[in-house]
Protein backbone atom coordinates (compact mmCIF):
# COMPACT_ATOMS: atom_id res chain seq x y z
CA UNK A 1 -90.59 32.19 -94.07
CA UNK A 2 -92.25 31.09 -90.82
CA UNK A 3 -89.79 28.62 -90.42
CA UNK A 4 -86.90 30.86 -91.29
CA UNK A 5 -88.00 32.70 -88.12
CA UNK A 6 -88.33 30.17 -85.89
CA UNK A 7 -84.88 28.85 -86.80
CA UNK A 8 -83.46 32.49 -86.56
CA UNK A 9 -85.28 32.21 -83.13
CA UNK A 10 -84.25 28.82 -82.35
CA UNK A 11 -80.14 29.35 -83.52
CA UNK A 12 -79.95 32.69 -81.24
CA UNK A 13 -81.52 31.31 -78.09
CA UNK A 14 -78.13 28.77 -79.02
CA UNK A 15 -75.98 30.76 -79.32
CA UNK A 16 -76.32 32.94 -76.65
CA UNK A 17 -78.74 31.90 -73.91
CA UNK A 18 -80.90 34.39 -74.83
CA UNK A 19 -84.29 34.78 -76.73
CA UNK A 20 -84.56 36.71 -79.27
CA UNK A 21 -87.35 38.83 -79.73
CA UNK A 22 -88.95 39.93 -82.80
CA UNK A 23 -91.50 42.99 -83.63
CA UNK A 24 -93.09 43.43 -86.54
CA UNK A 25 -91.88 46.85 -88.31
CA UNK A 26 -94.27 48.43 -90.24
CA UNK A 27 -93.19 47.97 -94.33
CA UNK A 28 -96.08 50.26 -96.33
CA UNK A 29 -92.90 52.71 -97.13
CA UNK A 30 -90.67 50.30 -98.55
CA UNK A 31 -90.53 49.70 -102.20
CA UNK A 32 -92.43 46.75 -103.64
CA UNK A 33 -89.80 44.57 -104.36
CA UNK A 34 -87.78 45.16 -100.92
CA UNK A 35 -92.06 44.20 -99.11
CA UNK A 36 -92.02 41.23 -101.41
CA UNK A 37 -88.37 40.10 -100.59
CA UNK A 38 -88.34 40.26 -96.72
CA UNK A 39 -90.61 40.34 -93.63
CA UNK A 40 -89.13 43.08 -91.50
CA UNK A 41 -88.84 43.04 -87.63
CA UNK A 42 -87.46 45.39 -85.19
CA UNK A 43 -85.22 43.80 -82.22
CA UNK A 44 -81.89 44.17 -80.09
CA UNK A 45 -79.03 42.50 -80.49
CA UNK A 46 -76.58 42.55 -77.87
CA UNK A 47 -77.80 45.88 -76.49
CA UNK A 48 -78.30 47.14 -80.32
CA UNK A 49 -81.57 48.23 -81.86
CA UNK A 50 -80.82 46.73 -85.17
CA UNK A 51 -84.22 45.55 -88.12
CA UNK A 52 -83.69 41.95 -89.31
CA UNK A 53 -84.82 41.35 -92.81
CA UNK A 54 -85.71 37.73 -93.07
CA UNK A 55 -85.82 36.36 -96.79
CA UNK A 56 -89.46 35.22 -97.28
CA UNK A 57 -87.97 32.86 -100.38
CA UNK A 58 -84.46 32.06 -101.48
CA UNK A 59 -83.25 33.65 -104.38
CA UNK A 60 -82.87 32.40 -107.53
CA UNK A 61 -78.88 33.68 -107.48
CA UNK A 62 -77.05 35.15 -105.06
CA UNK A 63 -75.67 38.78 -104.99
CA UNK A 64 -73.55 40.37 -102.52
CA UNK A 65 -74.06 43.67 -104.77
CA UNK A 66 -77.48 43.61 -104.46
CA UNK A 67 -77.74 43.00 -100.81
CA UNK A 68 -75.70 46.16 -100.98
CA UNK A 69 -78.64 47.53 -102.19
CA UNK A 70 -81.31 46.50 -100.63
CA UNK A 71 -79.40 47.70 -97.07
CA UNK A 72 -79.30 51.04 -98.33
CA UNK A 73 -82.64 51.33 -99.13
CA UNK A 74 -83.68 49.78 -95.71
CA UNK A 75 -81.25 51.91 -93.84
CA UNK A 76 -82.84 55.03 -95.76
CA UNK A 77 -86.43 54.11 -95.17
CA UNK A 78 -86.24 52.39 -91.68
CA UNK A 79 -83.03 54.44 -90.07
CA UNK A 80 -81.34 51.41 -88.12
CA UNK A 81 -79.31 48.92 -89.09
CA UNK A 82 -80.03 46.02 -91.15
CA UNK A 83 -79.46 42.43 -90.87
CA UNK A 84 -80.21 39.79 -93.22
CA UNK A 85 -81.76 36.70 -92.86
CA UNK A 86 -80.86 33.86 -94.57
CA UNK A 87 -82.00 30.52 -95.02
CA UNK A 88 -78.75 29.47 -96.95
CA UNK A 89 -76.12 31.08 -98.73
CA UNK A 90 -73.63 29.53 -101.21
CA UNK A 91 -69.95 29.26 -99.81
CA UNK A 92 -68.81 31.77 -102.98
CA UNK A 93 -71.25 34.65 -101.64
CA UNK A 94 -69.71 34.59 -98.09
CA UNK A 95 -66.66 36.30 -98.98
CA UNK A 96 -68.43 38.96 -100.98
CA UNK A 97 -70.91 39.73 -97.85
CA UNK A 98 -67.90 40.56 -95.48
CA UNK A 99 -65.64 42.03 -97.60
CA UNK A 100 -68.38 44.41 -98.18
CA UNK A 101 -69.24 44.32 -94.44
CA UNK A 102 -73.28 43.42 -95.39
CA UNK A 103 -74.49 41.99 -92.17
CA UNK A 104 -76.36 39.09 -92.51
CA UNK A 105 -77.49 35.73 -90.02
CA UNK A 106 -77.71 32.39 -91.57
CA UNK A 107 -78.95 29.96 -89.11
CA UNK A 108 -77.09 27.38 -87.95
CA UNK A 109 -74.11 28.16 -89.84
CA UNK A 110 -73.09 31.63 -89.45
CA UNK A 111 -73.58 35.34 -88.05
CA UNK A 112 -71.83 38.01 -89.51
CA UNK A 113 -72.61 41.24 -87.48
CA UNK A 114 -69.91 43.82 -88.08
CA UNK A 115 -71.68 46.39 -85.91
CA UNK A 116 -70.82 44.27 -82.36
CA UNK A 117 -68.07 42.45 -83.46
CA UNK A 118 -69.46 39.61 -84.24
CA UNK A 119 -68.25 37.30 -86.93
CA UNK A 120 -68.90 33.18 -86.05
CA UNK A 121 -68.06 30.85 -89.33
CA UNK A 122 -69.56 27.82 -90.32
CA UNK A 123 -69.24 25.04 -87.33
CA UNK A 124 -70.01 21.19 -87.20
CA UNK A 125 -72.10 20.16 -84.23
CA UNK A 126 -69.79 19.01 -81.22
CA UNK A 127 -71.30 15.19 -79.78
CA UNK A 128 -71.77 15.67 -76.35
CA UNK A 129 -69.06 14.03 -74.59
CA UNK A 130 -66.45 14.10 -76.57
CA UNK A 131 -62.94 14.18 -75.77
CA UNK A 132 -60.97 17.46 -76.75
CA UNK A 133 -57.32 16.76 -76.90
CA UNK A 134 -55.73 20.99 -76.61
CA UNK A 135 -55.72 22.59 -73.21
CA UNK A 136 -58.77 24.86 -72.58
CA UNK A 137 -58.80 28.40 -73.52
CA UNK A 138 -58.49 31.05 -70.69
CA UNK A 139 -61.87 31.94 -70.43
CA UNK A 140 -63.34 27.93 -70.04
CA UNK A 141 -60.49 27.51 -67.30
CA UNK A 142 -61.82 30.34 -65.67
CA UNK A 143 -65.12 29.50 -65.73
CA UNK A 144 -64.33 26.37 -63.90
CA UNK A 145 -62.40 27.54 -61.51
CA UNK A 146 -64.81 29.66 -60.85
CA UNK A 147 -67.57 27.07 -60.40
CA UNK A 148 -65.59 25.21 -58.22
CA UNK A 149 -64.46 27.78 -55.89
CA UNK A 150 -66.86 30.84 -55.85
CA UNK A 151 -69.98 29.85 -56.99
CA UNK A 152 -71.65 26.73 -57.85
CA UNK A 153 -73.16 27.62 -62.10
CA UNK A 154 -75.42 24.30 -62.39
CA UNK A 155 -78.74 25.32 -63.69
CA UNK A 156 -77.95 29.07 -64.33
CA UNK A 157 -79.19 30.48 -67.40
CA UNK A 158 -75.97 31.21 -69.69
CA UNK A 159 -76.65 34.56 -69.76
CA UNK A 160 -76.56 35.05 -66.21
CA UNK A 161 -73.21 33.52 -65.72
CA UNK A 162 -72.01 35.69 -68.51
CA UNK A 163 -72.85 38.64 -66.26
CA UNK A 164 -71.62 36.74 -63.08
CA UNK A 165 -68.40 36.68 -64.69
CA UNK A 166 -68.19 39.58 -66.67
CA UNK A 167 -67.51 37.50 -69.93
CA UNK A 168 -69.73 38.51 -72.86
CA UNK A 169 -72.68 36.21 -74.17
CA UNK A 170 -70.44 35.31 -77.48
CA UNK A 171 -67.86 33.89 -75.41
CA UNK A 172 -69.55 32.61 -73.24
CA UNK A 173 -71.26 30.34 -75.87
CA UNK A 174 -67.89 29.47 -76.99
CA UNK A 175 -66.76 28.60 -73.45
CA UNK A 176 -69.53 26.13 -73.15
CA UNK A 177 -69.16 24.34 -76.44
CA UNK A 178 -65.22 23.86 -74.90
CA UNK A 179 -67.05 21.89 -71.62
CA UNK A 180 -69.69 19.88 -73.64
CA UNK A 181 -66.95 18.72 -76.11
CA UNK A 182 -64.76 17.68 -72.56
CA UNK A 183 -67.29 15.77 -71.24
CA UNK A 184 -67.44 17.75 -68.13
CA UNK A 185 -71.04 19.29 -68.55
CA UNK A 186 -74.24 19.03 -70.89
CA UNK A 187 -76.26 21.85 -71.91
CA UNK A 188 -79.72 21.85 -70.91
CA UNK A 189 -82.49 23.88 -72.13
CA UNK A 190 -84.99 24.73 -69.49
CA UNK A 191 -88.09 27.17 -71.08
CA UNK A 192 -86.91 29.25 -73.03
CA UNK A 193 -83.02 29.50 -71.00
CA UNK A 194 -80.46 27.74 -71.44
CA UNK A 195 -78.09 26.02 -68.88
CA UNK A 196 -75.11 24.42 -68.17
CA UNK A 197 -74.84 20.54 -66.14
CA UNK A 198 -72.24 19.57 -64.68
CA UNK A 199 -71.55 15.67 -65.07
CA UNK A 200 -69.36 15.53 -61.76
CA UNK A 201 -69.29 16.24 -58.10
CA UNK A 202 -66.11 19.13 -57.25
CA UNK A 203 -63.06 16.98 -56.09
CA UNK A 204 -64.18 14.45 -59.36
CA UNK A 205 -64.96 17.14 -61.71
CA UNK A 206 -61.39 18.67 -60.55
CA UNK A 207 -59.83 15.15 -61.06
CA UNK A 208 -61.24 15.12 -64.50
CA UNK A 209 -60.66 18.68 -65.80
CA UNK A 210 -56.77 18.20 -64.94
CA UNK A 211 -55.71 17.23 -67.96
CA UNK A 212 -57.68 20.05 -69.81
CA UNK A 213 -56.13 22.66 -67.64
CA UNK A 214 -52.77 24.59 -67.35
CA UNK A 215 -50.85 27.22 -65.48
CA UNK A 216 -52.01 30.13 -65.81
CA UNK A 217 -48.93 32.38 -65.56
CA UNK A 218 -47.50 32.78 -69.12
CA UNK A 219 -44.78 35.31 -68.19
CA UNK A 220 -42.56 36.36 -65.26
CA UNK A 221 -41.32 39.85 -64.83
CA UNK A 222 -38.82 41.42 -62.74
CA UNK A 223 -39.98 45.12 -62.19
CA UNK A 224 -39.33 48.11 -59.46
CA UNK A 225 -42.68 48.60 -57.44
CA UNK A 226 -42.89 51.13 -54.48
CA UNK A 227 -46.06 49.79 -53.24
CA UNK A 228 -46.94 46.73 -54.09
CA UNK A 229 -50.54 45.41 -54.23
CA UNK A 230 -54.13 45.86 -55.34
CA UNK A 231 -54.89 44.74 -58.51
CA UNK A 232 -52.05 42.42 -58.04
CA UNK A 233 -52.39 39.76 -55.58
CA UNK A 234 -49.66 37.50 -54.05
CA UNK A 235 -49.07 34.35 -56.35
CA UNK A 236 -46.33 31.51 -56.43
CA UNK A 237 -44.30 30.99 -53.82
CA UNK A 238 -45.32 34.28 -52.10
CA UNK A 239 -49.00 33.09 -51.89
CA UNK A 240 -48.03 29.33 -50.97
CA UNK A 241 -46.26 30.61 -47.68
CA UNK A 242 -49.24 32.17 -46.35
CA UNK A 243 -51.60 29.67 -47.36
CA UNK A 244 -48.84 26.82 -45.85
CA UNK A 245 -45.59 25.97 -43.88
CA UNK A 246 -43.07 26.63 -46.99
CA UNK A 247 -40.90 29.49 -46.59
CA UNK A 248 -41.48 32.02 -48.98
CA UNK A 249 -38.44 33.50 -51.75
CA UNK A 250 -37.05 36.54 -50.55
CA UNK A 251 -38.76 38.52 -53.80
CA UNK A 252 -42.15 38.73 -53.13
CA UNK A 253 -44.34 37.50 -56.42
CA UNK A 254 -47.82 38.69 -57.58
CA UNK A 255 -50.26 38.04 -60.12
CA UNK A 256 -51.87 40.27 -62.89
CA UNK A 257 -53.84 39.34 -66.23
CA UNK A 258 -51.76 40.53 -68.98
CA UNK A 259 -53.93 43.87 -70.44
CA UNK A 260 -54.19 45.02 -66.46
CA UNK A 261 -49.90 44.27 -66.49
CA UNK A 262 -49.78 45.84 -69.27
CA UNK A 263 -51.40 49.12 -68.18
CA UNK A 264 -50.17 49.67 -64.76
CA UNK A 265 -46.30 49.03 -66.77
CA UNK A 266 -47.64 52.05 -69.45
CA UNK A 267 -48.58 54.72 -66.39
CA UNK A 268 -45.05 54.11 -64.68
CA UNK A 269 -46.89 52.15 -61.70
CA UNK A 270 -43.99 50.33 -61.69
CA UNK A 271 -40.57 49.91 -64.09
CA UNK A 272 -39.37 46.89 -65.79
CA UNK A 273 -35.69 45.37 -64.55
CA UNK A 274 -33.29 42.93 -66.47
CA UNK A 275 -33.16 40.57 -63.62
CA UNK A 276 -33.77 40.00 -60.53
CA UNK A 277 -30.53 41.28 -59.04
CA UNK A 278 -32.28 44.92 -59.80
CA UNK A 279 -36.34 43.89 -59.11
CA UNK A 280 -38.19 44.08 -55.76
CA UNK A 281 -41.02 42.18 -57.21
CA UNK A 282 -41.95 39.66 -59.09
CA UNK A 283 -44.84 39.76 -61.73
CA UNK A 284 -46.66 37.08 -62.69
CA UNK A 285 -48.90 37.77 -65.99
CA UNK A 286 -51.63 35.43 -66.52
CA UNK A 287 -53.60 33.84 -68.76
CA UNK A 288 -56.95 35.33 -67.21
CA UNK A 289 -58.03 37.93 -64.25
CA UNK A 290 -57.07 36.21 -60.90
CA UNK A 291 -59.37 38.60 -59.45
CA UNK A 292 -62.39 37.01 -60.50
CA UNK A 293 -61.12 33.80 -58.49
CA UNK A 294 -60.15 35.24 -55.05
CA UNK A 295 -61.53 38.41 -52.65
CA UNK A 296 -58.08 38.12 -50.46
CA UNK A 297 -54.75 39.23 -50.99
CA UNK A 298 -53.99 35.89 -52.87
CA UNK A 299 -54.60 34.04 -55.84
CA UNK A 300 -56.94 31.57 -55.30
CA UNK A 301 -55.89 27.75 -54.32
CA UNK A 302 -56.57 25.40 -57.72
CA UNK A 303 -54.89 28.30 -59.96
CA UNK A 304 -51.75 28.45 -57.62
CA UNK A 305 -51.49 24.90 -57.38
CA UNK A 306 -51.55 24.72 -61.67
CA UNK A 307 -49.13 27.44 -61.59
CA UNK A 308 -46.87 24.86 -59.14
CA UNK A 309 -47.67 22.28 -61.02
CA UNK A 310 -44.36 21.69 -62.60
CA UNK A 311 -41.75 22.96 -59.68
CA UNK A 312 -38.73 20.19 -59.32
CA UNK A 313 -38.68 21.05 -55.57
CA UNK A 314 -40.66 18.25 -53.80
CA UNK A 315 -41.07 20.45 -50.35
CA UNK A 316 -42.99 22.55 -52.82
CA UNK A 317 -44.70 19.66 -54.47
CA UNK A 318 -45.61 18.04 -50.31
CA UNK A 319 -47.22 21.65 -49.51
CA UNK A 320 -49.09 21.52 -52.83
CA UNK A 321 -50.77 18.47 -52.03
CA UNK A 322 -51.19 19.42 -49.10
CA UNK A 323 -53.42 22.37 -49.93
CA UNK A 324 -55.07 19.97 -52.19
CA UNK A 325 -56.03 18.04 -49.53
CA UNK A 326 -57.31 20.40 -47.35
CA UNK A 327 -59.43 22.24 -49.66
CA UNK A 328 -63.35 22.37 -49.04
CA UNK A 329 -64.29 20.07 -51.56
């Protein structure tokens, strides 16, 4: 069982950055067969007081009905909620436990925790370094972006960046398996932390993230907006005038992440148009919150040149490069 706990101890400093800490909860009111079963400790989870129930020995068969059980009777006696630790469970039993929404933590293989949303499956190790061949999700390109313009995140504890960003520690975990497996970072575990390496200076680490990154505006509306502005900022060819030469289009064009488009477009901030022959703006929704990448009024520089990225105009292509060039690499 000692070694269940260490593992359990071991997988969530993983999976999250964090350590987990575990308090020995008091048992003498607990049946005899539920003190037999399972060591109990008190702990928090995410910002949840929750009692994890480690298995002291695997059963002889597995049954989700009597897990059922046993978390009633724990519930009743102990008055949080119960987790249960596992040092294996059969592939047949799985269902069972989430279908009847019995929260339970196998190490290294998968967390099932209803209570905060939390439901990560089975998963073969990653080797460091190797190549992914999809685009990154929103939240890795955002993190990188983010380390290359706002803040350096070498040797900051996961955690920490997950606050920095305002990502939670779940995805942030899965954010970081998306860099190891590119090759563009290792994870490092310093004490009891852990932290993210990057492999590559900025300008090189930009050179080879490119292929792994995309434009972040997934849809362009045409909308009526009296006052234009904060949350949005400028983005396309709006922002590429002010930040170069190029003249801009005569409809201005800003950025918003699609929930925030989404809401402002719900409270009648501004009205939806067929085309532009009826639009005073231009919305760009993206793919993630531009605000985390820029404090001006514009989207910040490596997004806006991926959202270029693919114009046929080469005076917009010369002023990209251009920006390229003179950014503080």
């Amino acid at each position: 069982m000692s070694n269940l706990k260490a593992k359990l101890a071991e997988y969530w400093s993983d999976l999250t950055g964090d350590p987990l800490l575990l308090a020995p909860r008091p048992d003498s009111n607990l049946p005899l067969y539920l003190r037999e079963r399972y060591a109990i400790y008190g702990t928090k989870l995410l910002g949840k007081e929750l009692v994890m129930a480690l298995e002291k020995d695997p059963p002889e068969s597995f049954s989700a009905g009597e897990y059922e059980r046993h978390a009633s009777v724990l519930r009743e006696k102990l008055g949080e909620g119960v987790v249960f630790v596992i040092s294996s469970l059969p592939s047949y039993a799985r269902p069972a436990m989430i279908q009847r929404r019995i929260p339970f933590v196998v190490p290294k293989s998968q967390t099932f925790l209803p209570s905060v949303w939390i439901d990560l499956r089975d998963r073969q190790p990653v080797p460091m370094h190797t190549k992914q061949r999809s685009r990154f999700t929103p939240a890795a390109q955002c993190l990188l972006l983010f380390h290359l313009q706002r803040k350096p995140l070498n040797a900051i504890p996961l955690q920490d960046i997950a606050k920095t960003i305002g990502y939670s520690p779940i995805m942030i975990t899965k954010v970081k398996s998306e860099l190891v497996a590119s090759g563009l970072c290792e994870v490092v575990k310093e004490g009891r932390v852990v932290v993210l390496h990057f492999a590559y200076e900025r300008r090189e680490l930009w050179d080879k993230s490119r292929p792994f990154l995309f434009a972040p505006d997934r849809h362009q509306h045409w909308v009526q907006w009296n006052q234009p502005g904060p949350p949005a900022l400028l983005a396309g060819m709006s922002a590429l005038a002010k930040k170069t030469l190029i003249t801009p289009d005569s409809i201005p064009t800003f950025a918003l992440d699609r929930r925030r488009y989404q809401q402002l477009l719900e409270k009648g901030v501004f009205h939806g148009c067929r085309g532009p022959e009826d639009a005073n703006v231009r919305i760009e929704s993206w793919a993630y919150d531009p605000t985390l990448l820029s404090d001006g009024d514009c989207v910040d520089d490596l997004s806006l040149c991926l959202s270029l990225a693919d114009s046929p105009d080469e005076r917009v292509q010369q002023q990209v490069g251009k920006l390229l060039e003179a950014f503080p690499w």
